[in-house]
C-alpha atoms as a PDB file:
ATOM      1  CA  UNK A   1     -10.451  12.484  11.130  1.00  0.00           C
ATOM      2  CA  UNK A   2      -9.048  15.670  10.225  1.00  0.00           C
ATOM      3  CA  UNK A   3     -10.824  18.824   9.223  1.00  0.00           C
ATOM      4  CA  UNK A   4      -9.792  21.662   7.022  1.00  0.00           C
ATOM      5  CA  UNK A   5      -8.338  24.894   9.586  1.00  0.00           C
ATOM      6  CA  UNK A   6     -10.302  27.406   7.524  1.00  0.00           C
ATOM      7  CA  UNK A   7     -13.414  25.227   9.029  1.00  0.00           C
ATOM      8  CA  UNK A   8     -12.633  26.396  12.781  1.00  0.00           C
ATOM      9  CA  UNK A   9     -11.688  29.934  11.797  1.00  0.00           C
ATOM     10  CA  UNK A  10     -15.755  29.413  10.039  1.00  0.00           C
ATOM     11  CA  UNK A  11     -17.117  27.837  13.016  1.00  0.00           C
ATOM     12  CA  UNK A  12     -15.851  30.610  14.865  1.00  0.00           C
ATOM     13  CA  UNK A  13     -16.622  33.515  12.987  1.00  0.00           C
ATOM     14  CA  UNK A  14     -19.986  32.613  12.161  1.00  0.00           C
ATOM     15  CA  UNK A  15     -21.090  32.069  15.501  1.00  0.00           C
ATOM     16  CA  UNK A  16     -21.569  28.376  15.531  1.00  0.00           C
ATOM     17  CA  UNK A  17     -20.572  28.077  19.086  1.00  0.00           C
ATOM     18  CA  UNK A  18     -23.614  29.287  21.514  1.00  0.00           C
ATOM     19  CA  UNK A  19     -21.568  29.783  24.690  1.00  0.00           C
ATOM     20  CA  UNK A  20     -19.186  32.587  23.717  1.00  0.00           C
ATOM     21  CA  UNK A  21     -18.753  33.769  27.381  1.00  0.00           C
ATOM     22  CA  UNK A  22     -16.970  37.490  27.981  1.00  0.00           C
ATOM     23  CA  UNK A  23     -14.727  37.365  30.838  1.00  0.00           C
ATOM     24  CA  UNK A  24     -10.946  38.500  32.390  1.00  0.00           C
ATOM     25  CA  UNK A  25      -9.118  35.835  30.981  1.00  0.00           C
ATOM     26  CA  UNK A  26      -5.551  36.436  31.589  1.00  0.00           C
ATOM     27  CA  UNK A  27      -3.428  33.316  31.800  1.00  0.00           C
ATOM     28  CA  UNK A  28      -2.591  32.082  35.304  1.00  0.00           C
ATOM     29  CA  UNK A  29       0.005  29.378  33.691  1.00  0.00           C
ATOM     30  CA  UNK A  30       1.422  28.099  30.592  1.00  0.00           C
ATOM     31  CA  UNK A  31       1.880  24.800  29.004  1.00  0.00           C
ATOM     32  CA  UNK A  32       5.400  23.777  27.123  1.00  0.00           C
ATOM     33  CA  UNK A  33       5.320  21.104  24.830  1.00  0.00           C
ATOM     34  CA  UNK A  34       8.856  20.007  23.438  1.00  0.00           C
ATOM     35  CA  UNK A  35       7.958  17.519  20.502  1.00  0.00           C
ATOM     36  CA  UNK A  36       5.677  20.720  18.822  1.00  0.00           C
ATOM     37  CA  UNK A  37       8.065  23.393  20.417  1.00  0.00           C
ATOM     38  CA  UNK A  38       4.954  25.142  21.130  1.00  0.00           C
ATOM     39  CA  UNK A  39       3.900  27.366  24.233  1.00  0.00           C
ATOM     40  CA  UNK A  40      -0.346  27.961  25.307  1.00  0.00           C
ATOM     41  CA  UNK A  41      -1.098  30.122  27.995  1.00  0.00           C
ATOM     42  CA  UNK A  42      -3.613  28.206  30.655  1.00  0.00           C
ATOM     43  CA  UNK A  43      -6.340  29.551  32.698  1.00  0.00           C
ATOM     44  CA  UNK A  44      -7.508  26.985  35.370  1.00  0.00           C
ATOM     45  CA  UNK A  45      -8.387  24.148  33.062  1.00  0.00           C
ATOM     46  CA  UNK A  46      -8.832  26.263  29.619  1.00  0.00           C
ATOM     47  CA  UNK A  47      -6.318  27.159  27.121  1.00  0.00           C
ATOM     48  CA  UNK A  48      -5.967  30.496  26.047  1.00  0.00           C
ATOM     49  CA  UNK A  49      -5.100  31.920  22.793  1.00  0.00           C
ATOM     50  CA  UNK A  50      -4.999  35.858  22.529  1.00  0.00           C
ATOM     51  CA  UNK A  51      -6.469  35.349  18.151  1.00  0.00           C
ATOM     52  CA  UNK A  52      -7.951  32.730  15.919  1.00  0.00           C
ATOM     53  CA  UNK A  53      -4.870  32.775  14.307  1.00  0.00           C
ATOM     54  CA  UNK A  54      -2.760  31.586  16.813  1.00  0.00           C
ATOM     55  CA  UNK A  55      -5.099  29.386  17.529  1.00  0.00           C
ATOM     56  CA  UNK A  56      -5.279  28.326  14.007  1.00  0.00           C
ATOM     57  CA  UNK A  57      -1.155  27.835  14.137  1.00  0.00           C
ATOM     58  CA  UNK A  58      -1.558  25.567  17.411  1.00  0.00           C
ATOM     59  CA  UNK A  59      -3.545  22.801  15.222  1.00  0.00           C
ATOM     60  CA  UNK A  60      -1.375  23.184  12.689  1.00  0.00           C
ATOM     61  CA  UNK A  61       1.322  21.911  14.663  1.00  0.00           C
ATOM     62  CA  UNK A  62      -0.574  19.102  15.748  1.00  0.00           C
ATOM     63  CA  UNK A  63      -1.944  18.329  12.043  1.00  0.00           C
ATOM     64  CA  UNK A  64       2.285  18.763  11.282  1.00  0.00           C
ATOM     65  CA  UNK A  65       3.259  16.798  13.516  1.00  0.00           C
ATOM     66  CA  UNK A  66       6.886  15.039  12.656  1.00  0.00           C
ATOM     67  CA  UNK A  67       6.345  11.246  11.537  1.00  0.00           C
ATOM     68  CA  UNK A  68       7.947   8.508  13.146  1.00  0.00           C
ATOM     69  CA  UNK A  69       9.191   7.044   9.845  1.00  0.00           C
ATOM     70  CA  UNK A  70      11.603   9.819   8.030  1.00  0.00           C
ATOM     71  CA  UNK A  71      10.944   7.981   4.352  1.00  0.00           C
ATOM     72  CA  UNK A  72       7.776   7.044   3.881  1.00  0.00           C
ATOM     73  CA  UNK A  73       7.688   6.532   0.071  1.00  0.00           C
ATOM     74  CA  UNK A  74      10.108   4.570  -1.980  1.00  0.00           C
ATOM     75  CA  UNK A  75      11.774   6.172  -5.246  1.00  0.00           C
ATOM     76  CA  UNK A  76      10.252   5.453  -8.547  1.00  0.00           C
ATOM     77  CA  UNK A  77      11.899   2.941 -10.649  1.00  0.00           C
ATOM     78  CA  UNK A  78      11.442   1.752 -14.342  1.00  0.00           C
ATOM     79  CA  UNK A  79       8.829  -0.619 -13.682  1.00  0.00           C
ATOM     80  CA  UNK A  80       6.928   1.640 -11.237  1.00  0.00           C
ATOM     81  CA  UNK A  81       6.888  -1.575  -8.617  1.00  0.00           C
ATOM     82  CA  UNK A  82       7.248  -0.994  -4.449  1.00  0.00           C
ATOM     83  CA  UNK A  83       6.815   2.657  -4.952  1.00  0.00           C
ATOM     84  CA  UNK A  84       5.135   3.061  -2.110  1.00  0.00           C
ATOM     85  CA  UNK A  85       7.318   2.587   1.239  1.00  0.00           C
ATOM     86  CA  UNK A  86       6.718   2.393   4.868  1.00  0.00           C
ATOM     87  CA  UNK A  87       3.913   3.475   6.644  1.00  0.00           C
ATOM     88  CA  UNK A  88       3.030   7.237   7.993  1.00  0.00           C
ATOM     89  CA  UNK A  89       3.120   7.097  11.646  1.00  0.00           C
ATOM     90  CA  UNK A  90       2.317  10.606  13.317  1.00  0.00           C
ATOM     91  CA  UNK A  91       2.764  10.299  16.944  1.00  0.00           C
ATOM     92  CA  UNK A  92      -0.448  10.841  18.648  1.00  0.00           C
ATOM     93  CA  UNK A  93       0.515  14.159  20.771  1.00  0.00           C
ATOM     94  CA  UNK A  94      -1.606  15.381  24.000  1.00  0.00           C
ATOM     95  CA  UNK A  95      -0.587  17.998  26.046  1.00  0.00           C
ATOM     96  CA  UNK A  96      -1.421  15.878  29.382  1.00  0.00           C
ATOM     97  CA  UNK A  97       2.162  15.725  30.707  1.00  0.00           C
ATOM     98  CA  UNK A  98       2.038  19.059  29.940  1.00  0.00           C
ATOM     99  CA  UNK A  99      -0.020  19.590  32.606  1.00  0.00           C
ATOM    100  CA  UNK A 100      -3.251  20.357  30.258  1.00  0.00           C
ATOM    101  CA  UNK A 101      -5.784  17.618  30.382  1.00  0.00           C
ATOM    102  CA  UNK A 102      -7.920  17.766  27.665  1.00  0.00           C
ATOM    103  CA  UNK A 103     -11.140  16.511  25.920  1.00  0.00           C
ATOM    104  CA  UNK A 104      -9.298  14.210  23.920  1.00  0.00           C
ATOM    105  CA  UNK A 105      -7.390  12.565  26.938  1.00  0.00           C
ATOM    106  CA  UNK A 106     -10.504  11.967  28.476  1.00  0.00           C
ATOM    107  CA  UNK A 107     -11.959  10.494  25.584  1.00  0.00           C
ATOM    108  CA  UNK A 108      -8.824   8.416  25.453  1.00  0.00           C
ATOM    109  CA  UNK A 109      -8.519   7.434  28.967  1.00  0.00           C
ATOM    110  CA  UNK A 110     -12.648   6.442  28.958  1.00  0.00           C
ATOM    111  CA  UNK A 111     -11.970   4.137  25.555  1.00  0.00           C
ATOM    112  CA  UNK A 112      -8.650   2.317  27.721  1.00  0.00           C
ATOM    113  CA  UNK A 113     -11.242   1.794  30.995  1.00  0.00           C
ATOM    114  CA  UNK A 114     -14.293   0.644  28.799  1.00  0.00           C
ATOM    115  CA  UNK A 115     -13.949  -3.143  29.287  1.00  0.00           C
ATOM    116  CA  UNK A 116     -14.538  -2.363  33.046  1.00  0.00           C
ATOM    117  CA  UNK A 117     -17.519  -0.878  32.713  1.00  0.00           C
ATOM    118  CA  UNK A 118     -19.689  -1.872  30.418  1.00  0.00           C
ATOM    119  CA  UNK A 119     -19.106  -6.116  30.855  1.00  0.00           C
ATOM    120  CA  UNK A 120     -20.814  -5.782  34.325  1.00  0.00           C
ATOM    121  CA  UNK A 121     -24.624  -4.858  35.412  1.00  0.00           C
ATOM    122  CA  UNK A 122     -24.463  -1.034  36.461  1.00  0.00           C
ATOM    123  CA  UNK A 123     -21.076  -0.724  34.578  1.00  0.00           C
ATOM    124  CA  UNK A 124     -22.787   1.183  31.655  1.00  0.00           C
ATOM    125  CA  UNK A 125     -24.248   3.428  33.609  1.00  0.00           C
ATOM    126  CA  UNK A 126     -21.164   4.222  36.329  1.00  0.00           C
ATOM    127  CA  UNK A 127     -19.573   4.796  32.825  1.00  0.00           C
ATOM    128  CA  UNK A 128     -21.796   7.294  31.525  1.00  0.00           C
ATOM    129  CA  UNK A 129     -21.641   9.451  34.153  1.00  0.00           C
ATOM    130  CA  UNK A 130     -18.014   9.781  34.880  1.00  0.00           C
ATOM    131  CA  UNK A 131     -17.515  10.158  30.952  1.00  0.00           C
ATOM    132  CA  UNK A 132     -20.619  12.676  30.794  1.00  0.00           C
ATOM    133  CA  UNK A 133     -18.313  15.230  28.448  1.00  0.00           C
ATOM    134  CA  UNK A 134     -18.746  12.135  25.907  1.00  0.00           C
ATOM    135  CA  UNK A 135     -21.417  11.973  23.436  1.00  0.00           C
ATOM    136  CA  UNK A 136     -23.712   9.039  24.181  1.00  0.00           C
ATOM    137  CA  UNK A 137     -25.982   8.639  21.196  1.00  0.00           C
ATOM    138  CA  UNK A 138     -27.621   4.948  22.646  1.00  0.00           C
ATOM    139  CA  UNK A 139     -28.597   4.321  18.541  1.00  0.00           C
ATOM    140  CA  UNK A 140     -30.297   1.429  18.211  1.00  0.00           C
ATOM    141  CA  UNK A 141     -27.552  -1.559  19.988  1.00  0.00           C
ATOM    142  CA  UNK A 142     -24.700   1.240  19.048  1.00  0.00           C
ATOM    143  CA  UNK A 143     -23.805   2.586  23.350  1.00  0.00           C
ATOM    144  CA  UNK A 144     -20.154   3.376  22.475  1.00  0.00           C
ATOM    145  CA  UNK A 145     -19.332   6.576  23.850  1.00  0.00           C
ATOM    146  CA  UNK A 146     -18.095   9.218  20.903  1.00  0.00           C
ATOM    147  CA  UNK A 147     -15.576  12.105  21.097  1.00  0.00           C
ATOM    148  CA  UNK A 148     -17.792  15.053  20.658  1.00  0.00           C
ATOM    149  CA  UNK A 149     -15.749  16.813  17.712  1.00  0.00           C
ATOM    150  CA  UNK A 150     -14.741  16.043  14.312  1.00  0.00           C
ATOM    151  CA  UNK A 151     -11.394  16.687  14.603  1.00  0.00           C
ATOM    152  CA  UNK A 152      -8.905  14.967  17.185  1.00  0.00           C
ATOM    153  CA  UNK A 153      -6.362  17.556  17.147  1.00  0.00           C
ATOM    154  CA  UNK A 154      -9.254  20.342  17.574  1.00  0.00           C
ATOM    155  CA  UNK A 155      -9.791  18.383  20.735  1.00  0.00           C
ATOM    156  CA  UNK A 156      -6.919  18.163  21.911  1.00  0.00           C
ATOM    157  CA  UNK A 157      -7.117  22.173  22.742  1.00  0.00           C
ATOM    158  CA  UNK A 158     -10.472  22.151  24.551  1.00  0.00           C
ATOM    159  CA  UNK A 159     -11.204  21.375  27.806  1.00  0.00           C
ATOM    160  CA  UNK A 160     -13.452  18.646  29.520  1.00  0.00           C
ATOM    161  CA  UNK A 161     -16.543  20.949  28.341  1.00  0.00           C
ATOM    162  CA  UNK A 162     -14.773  21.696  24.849  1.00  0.00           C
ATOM    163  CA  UNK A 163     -14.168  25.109  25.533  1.00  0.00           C
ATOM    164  CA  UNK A 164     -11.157  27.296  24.702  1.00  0.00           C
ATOM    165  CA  UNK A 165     -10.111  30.915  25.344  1.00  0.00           C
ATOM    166  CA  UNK A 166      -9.625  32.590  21.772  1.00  0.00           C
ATOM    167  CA  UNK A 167      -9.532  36.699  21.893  1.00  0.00           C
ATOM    168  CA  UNK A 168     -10.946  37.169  25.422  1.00  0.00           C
ATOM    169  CA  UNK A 169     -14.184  34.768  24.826  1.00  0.00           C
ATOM    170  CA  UNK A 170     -14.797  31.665  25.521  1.00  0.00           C
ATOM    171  CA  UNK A 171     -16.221  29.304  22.492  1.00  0.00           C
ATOM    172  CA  UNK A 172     -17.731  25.650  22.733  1.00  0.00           C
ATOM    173  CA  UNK A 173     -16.340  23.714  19.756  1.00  0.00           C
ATOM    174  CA  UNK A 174     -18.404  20.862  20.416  1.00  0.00           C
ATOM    175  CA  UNK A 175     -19.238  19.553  16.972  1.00  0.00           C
ATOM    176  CA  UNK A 176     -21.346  16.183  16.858  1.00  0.00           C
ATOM    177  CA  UNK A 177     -24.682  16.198  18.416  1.00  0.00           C
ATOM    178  CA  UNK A 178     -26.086  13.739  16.433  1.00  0.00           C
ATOM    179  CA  UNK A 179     -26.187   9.759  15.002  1.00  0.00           C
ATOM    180  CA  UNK A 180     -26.298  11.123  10.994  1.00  0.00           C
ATOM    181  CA  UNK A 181     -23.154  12.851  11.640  1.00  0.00           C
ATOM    182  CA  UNK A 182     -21.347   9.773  12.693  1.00  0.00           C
ATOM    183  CA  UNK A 183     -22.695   7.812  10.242  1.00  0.00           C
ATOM    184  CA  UNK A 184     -21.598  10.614   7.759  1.00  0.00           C
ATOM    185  CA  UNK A 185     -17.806  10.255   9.046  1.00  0.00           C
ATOM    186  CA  UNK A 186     -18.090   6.588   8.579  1.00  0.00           C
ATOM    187  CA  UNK A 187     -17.405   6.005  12.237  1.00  0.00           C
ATOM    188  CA  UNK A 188     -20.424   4.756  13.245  1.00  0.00           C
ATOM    189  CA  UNK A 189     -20.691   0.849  12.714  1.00  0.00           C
ATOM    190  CA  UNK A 190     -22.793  -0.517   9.983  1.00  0.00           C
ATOM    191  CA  UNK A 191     -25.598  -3.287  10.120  1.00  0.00           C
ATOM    192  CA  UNK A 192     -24.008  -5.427   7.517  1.00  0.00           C
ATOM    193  CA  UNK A 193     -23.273  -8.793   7.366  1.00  0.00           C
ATOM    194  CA  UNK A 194     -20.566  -9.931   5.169  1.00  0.00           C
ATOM    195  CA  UNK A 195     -19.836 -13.363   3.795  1.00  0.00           C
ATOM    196  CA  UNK A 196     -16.258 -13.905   3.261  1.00  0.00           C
ATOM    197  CA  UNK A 197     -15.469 -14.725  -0.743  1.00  0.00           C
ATOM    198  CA  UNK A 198     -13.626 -17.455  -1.636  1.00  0.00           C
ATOM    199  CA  UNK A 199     -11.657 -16.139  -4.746  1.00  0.00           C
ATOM    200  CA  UNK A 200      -9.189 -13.131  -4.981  1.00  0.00           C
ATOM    201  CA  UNK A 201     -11.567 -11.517  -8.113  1.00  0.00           C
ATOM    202  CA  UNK A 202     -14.036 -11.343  -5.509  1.00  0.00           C
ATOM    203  CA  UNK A 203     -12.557  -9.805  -2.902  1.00  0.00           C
ATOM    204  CA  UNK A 204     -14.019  -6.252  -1.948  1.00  0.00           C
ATOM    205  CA  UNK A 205     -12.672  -3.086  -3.483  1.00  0.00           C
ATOM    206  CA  UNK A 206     -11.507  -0.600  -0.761  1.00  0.00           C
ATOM    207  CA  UNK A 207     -13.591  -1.224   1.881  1.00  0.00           C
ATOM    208  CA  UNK A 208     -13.880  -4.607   4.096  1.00  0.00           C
ATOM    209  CA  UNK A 209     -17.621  -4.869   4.618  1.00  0.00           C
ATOM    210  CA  UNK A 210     -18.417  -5.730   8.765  1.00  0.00           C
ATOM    211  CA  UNK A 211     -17.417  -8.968   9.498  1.00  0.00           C
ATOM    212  CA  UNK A 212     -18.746 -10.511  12.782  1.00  0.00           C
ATOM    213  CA  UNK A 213     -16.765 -12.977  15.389  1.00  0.00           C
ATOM    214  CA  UNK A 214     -16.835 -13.683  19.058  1.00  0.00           C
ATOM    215  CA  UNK A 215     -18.913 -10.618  19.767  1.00  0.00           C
ATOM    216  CA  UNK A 216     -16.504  -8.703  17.931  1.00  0.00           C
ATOM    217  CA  UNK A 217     -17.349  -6.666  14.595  1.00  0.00           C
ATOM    218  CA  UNK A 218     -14.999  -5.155  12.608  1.00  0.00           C
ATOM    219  CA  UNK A 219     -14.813  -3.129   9.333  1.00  0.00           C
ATOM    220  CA  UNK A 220     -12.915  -1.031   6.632  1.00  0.00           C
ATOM    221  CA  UNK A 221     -12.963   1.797   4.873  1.00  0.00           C
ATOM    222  CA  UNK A 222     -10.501   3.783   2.698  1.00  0.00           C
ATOM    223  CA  UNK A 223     -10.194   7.479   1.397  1.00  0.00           C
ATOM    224  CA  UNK A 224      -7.585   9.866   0.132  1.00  0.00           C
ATOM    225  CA  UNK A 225      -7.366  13.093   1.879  1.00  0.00           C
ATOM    226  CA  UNK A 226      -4.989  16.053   2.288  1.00  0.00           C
ATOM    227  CA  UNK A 227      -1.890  15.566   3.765  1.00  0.00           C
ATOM    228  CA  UNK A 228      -1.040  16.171   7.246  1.00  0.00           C
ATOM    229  CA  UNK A 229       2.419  15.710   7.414  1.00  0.00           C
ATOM    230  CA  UNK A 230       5.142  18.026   6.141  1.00  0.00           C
ATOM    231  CA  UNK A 231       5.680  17.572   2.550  1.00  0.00           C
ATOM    232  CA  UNK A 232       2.690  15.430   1.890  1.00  0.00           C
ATOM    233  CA  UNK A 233      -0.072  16.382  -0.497  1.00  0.00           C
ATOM    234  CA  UNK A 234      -1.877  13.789  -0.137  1.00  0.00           C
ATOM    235  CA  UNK A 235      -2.185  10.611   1.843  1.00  0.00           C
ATOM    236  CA  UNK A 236      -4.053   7.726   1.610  1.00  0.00           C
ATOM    237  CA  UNK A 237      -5.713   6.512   4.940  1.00  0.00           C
ATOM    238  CA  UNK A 238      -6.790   2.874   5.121  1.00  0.00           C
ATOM    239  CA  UNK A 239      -8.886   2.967   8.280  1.00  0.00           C
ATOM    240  CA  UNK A 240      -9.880  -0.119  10.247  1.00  0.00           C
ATOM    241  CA  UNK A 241     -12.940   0.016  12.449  1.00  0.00           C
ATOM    242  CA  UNK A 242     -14.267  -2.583  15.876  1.00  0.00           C
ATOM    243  CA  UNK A 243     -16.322  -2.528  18.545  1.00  0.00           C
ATOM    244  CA  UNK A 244     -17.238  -5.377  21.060  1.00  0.00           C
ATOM    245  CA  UNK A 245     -20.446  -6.579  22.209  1.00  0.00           C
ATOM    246  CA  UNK A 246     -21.004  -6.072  25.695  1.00  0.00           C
ATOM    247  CA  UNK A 247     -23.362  -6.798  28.421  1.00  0.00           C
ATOM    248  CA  UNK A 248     -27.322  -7.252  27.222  1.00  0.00           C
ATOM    249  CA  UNK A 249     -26.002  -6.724  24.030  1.00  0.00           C
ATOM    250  CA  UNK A 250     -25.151  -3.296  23.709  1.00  0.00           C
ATOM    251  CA  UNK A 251     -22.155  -2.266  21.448  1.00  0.00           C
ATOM    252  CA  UNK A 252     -18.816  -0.186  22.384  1.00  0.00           C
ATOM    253  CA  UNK A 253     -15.858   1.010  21.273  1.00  0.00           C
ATOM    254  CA  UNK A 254     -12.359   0.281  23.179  1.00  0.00           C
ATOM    255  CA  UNK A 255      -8.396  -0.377  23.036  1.00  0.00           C
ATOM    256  CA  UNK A 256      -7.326  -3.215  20.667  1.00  0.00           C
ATOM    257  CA  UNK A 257      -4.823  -4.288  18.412  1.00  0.00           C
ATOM    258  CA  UNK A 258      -4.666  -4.773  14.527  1.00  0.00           C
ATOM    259  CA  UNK A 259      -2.481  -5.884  12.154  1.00  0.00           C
ATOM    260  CA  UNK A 260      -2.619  -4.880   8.546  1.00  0.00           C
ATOM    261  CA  UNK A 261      -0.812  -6.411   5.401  1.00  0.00           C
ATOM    262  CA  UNK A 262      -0.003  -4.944   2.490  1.00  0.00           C
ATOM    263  CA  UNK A 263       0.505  -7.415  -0.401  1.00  0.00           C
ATOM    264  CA  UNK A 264       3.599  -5.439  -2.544  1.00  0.00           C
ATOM    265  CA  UNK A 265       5.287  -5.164  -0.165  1.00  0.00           C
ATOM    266  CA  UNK A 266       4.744  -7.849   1.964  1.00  0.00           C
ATOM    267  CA  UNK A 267       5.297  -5.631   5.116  1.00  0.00           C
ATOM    268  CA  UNK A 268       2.875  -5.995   7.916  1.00  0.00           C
ATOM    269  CA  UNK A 269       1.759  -2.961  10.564  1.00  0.00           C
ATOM    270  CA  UNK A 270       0.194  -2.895  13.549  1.00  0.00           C
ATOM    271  CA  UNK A 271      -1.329  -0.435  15.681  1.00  0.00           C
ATOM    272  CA  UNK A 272      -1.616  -1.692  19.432  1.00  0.00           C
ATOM    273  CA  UNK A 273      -3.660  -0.880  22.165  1.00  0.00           C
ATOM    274  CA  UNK A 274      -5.747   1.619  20.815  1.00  0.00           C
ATOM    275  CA  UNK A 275      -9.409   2.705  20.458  1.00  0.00           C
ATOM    276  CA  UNK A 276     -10.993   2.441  16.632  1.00  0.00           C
ATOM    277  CA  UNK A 277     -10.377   4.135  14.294  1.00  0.00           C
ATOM    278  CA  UNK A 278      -6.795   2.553  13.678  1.00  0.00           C
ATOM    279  CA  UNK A 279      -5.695   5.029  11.103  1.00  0.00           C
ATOM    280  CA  UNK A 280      -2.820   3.334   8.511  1.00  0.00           C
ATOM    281  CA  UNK A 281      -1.291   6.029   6.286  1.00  0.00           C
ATOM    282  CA  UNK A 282       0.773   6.360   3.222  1.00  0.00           C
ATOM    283  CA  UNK A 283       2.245   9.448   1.566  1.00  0.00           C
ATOM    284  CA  UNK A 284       0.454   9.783  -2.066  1.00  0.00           C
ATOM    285  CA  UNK A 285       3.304   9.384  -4.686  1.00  0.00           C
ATOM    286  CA  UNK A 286       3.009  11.787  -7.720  1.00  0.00           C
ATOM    287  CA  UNK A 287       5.118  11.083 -10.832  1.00  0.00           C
ATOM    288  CA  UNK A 288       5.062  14.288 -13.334  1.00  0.00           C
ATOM    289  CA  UNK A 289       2.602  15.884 -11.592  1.00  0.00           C
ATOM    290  CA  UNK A 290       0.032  12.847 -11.791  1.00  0.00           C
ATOM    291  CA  UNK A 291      -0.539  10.672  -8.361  1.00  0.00           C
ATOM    292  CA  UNK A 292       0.644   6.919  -8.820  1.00  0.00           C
ATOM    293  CA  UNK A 293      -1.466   4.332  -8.058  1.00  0.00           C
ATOM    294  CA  UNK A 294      -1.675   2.765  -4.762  1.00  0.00           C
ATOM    295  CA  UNK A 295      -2.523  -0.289  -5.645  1.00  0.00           C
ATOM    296  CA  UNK A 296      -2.641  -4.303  -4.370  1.00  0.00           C
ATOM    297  CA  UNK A 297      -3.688  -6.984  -1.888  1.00  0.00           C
ATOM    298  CA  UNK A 298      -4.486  -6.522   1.533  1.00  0.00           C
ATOM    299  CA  UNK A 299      -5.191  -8.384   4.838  1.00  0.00           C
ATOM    300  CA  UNK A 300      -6.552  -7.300   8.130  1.00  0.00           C
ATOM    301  CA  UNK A 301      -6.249  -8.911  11.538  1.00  0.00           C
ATOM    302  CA  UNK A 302      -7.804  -8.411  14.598  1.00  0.00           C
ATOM    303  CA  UNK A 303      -6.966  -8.968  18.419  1.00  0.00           C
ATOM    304  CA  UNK A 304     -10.281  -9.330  19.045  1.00  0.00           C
ATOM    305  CA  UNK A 305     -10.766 -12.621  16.655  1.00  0.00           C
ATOM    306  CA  UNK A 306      -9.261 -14.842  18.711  1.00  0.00           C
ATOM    307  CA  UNK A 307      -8.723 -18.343  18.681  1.00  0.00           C
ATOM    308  CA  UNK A 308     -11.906 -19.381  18.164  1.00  0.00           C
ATOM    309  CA  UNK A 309     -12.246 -17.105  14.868  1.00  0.00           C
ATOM    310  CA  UNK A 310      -9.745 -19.131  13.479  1.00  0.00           C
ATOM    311  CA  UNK A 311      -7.110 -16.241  13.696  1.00  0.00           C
ATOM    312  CA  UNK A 312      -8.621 -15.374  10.158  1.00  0.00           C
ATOM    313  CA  UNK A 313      -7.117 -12.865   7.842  1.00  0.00           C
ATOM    314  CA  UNK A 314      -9.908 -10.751   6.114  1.00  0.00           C
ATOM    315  CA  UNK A 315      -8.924  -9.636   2.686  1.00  0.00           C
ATOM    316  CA  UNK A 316      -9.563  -6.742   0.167  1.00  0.00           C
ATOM    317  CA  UNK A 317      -8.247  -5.018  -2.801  1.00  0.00           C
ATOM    318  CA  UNK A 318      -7.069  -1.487  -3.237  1.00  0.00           C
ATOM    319  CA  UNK A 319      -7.203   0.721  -5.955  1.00  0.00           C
ATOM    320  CA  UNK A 320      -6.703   4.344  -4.962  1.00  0.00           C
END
């Protein structure tokens, strides 16, 4: 879920954080991190950045962030078939080793400890309050805990309130405070049920509508976007959504695995042992100036269908 940088140079200038605090901020410390080749000054538990604009560079670097596959599309050929290669896998960087722990690594560390928590009386609770810098929005059944800001890499610069330094104040880039907004960026779950069809005409056209099994739900949605990796224009993000039903039936989101297929190629992917959204990306292909289609078959599987769900592959088309 990336946003645009111009949007947090907006957010900043026009104000839209209420607790711009003035205060001696010199850096007591500094954070290295090799993979972006990047040095932040550190104050106690805030990052400082002397400008917006080298703020601005610092999530550009994250948004640039070298993939783990060095191909990632396939050259064209006569018939135009397998153009599209391996998947875009941008390593997810924090700067917690760094000695910087930020809102993001909270919000990552909460999602790995849900499963404690919230399958045991008082566990919700307990959870709340040592996650508190979470949003809770307790939605109708929906008591997953939500990273308060659109953008991951955004929060990966704040601290545990979602503050950062930037030109000797300190500004709150807390962006969600509300249910429509999640529901907006598609990661809130829906309240559909979705009958599996029987016939590949039928299946669903970029999206996998929920699907329901062993107190598991788990959906799909597609989109193209602007690219995020060197040399990409555009990549195409098929994004696979869960959460688990816990105790007294409340909903959350936590670490699982999935396994997607794409039909062309026949290669499958996985991303293991995370929290939703698993984000699978290609690099758009453009031919003459015009983007190729990424079209075909494919097939989603989920950890948390076990055995009793038949191991079931859920199926849709794409056509982006």
């Amino acid at each position: 879920m990336r946003k645009e940088i111009l949007l947090i140079a907006s957010l900043f200038m026009l104000g839209a954080c209420s607790n711009d605090v003035e205060k001696d901020l010199k850096s007591n410390a500094e954070i290295n991190n090799a993979e972006l080749k990047i040095t932040i000054a550190k104050n106690e538990d805030m990052l400082v950045f002397n400008s917006n604009e080298d703020f601005q560079n610092a999530i550009s670097k994250l948004n640039a962030a070298p993939t783990k596959e060095e191909k990632s599309t396939k050259a064209l050929n006569n018939s135009d078939e397998n153009v599209y290669g391996d998947m875009l896998q941008t390593p997810d960087i924090s700067f917690k080793k760094d000695g910087f722990r930020s809102l993001y690594d909270y919000f990552t560390e909460a999602m790995n400890e849900a499963e404690n928590y919230y399958d045991r009386p008082g566990g919700y609770e307990e959870f709340k309050t040592k996650y508190s810098m979470l949003y809770f929005p307790e939605e109708g059944d929906d008591y997953s805990a939500y990273l308060p800001v659109k953008d991951e890499n955004v929060a990966k610069l704040l601290n545990a309130n979602g503050e950062v330094s930037i030109n000797g104040e300190i500004v709150n880039l807390k962006d969600i405070n509300s249910y429509q907004q999640l529901i907006d960026l598609g990661i809130a779950a829906t309240e559909e049920n979705y009958t599996i069809p029987v016939t590949r005409a039928d299946y669903p056209l970029n999206e996998l509508p929920e699907v329901r099994c062993n107190n598991r739900r788990l959906w799909v949605k597609t989109e193209v976007r602007r690219g995020s990796s060197p040399g990409v224009a555009e990549e195409i993000a098929i994004l696979v959504r869960f959460r688990k039903k816990g105790l007294f039936g409340k909903w959350y989101n936590y670490g699982s695995t999935t396994y997607l297929k794409f039909e062309p190629d026949g290669r499958e992917y996985s991303i293991k042992d995370k929290n939703s959204t698993h984000e699978y990306l290609w690099a758009r292909v453009f031919q003459n100036g015009q983007p190729v289609p990424f079209q075909g078959l494919c097939s989603v599987k989920f950890q948390g269908f076990g055995a009793e769900c038949g191991g079931t592959k859920y199926f849709f088309r794409v056509d982006l």
